[in-house]
N, C-alpha and C. Protein backbone atom coordinates (compact mmCIF):
# COMPACT_ATOMS: atom_id res chain seq x y z
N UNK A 1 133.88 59.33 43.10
CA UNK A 1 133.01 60.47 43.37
C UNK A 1 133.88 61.61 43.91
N UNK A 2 133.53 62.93 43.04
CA UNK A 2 134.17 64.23 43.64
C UNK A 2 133.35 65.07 44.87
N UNK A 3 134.21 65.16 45.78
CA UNK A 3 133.32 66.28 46.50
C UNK A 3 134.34 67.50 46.78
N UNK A 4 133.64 68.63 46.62
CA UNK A 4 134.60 69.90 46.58
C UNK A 4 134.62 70.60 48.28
N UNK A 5 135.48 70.73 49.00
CA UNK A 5 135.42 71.09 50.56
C UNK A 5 135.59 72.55 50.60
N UNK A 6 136.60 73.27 49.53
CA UNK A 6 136.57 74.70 49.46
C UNK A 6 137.72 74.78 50.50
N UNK A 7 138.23 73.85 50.68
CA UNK A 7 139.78 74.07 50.76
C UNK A 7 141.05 73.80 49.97
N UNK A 8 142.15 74.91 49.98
CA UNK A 8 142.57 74.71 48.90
C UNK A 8 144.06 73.52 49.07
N UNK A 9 144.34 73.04 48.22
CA UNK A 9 145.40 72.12 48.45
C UNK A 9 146.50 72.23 47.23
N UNK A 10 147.73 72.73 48.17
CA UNK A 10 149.13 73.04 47.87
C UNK A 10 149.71 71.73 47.52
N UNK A 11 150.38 71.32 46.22
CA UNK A 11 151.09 69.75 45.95
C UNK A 11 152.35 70.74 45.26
N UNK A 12 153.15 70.36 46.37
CA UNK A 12 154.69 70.59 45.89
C UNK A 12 155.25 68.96 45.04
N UNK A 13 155.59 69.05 43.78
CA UNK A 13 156.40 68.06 43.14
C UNK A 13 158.17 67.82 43.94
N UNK A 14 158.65 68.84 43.37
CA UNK A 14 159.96 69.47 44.15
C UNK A 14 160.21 70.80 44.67
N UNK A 15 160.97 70.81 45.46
CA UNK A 15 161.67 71.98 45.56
C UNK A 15 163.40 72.39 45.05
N UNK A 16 162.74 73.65 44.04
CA UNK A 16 164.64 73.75 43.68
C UNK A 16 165.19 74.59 44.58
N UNK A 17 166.66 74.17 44.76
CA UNK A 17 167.26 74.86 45.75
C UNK A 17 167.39 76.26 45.16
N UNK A 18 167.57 77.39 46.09
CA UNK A 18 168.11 78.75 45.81
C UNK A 18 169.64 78.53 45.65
N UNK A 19 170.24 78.33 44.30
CA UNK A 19 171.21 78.41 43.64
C UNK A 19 172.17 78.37 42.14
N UNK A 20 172.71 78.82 42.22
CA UNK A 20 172.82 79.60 40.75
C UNK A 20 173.05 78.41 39.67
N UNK A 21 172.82 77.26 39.91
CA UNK A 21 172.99 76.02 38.86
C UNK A 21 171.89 75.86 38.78
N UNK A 22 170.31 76.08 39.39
CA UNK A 22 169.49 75.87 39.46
C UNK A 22 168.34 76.22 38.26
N UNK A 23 168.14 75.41 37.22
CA UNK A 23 166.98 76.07 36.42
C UNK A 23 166.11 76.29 36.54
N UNK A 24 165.52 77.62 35.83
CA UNK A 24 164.19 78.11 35.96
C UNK A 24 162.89 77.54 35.15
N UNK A 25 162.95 76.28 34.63
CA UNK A 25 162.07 75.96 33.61
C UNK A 25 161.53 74.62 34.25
N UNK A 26 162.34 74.01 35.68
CA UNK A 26 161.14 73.06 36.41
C UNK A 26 160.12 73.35 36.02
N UNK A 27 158.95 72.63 35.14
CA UNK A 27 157.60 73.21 35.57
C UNK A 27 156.82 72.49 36.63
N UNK A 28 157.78 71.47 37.33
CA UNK A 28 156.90 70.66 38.34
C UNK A 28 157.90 71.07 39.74
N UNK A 29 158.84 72.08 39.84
CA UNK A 29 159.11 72.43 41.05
C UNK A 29 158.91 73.70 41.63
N UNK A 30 159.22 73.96 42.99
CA UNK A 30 158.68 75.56 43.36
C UNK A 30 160.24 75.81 43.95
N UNK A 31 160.55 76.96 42.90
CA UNK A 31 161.84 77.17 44.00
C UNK A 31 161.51 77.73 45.33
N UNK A 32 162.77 77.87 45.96
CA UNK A 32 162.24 77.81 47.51
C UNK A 32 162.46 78.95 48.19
N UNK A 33 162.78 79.63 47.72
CA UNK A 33 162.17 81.41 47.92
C UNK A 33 160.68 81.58 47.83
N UNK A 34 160.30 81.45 46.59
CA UNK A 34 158.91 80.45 46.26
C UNK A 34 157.67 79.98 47.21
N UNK A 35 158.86 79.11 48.05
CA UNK A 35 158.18 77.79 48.78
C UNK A 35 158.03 78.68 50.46
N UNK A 36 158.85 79.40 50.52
CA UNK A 36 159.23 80.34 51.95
C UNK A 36 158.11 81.31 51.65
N UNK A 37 157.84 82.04 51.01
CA UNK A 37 156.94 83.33 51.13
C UNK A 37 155.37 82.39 51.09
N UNK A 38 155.05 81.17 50.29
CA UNK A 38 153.96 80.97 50.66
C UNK A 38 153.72 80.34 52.44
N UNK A 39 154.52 79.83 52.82
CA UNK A 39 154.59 79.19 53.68
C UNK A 39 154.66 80.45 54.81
N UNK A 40 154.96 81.89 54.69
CA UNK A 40 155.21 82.61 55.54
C UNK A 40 153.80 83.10 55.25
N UNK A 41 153.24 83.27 54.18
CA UNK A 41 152.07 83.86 53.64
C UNK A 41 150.39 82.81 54.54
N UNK A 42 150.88 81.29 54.93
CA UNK A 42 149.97 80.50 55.52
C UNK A 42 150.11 81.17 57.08
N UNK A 43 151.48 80.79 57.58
CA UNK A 43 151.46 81.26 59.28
C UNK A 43 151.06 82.83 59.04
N UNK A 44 151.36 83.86 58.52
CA UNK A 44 150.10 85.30 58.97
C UNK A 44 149.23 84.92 59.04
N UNK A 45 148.34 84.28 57.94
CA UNK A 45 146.82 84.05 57.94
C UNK A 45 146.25 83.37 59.03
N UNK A 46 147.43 82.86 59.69
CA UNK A 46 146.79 81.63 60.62
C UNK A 46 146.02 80.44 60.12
N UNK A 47 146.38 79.82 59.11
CA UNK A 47 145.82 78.97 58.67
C UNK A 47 146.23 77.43 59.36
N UNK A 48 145.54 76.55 59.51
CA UNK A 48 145.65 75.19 59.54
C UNK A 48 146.49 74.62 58.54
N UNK A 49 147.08 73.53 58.72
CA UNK A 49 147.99 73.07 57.42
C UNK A 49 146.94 71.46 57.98
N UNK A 50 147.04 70.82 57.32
CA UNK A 50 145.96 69.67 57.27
C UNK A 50 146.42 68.57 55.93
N UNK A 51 146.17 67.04 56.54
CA UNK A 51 146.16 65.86 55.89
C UNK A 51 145.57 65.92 54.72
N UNK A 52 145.73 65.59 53.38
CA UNK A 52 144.41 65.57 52.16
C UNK A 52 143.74 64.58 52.87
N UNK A 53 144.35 63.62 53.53
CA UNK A 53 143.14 62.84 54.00
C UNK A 53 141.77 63.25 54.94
N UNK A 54 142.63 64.37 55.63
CA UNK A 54 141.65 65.14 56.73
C UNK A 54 140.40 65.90 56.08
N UNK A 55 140.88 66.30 54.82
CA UNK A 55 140.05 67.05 54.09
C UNK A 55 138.99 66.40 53.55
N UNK A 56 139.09 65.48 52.63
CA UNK A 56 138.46 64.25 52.36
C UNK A 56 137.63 63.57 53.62
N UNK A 57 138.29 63.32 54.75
CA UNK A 57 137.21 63.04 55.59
C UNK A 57 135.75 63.66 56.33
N UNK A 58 136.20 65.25 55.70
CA UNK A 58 135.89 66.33 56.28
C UNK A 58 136.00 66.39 57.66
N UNK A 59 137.43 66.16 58.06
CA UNK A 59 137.57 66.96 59.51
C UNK A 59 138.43 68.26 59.40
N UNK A 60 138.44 68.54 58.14
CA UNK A 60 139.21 70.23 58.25
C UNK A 60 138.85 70.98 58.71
N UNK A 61 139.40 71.80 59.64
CA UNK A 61 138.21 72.89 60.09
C UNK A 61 138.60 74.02 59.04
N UNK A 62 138.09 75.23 59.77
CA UNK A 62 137.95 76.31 58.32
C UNK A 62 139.18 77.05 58.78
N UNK A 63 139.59 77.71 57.78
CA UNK A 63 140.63 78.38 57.29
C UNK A 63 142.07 77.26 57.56
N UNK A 64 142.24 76.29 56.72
CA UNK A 64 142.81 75.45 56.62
C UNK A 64 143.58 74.93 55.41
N UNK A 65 144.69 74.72 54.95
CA UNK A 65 144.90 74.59 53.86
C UNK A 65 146.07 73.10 53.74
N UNK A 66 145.79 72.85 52.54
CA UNK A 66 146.20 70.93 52.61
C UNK A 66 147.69 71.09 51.94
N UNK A 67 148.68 69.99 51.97
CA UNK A 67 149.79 70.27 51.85
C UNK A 67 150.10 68.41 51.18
N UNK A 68 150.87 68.46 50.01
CA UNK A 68 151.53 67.45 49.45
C UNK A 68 153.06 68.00 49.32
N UNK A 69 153.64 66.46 49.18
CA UNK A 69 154.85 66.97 48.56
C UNK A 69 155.10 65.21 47.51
């Protein structure tokens, strides 16, 4: 059973390093320039970073956002 919480959840596969051997055609990694501006883009907002499990349990509170890697 799906239930939708209306929070959104970030799943990083990998992260490619910032460097010049590094390809641009990962389609399952975030380079990490990438990975820095969203992550700078969560602390302005003040957001929660939270368990998928937390979410799923519904103890997220609001403005909260879920994090895999």
């Amino acid at each position: 059973m799906t239930r939708l919480t209306g929070v959104p959840i970030l799943d990083y596969h990998r992260i490619v390093p910032a460097t010049p051997s590094a390809t641009s055609d990962d389609r399952f990694g975030v380079r990490e320039s990438v990975l820095r501006q969203q992550l700078q883009l969560i602390r302005e907002r003040r957001m929660a970073v939270v368990a998928p499990e937390e979410i799923v349990a519904g103890r997220a509170p609001g403005n909260s956002v879920g994090l895999t890697v």
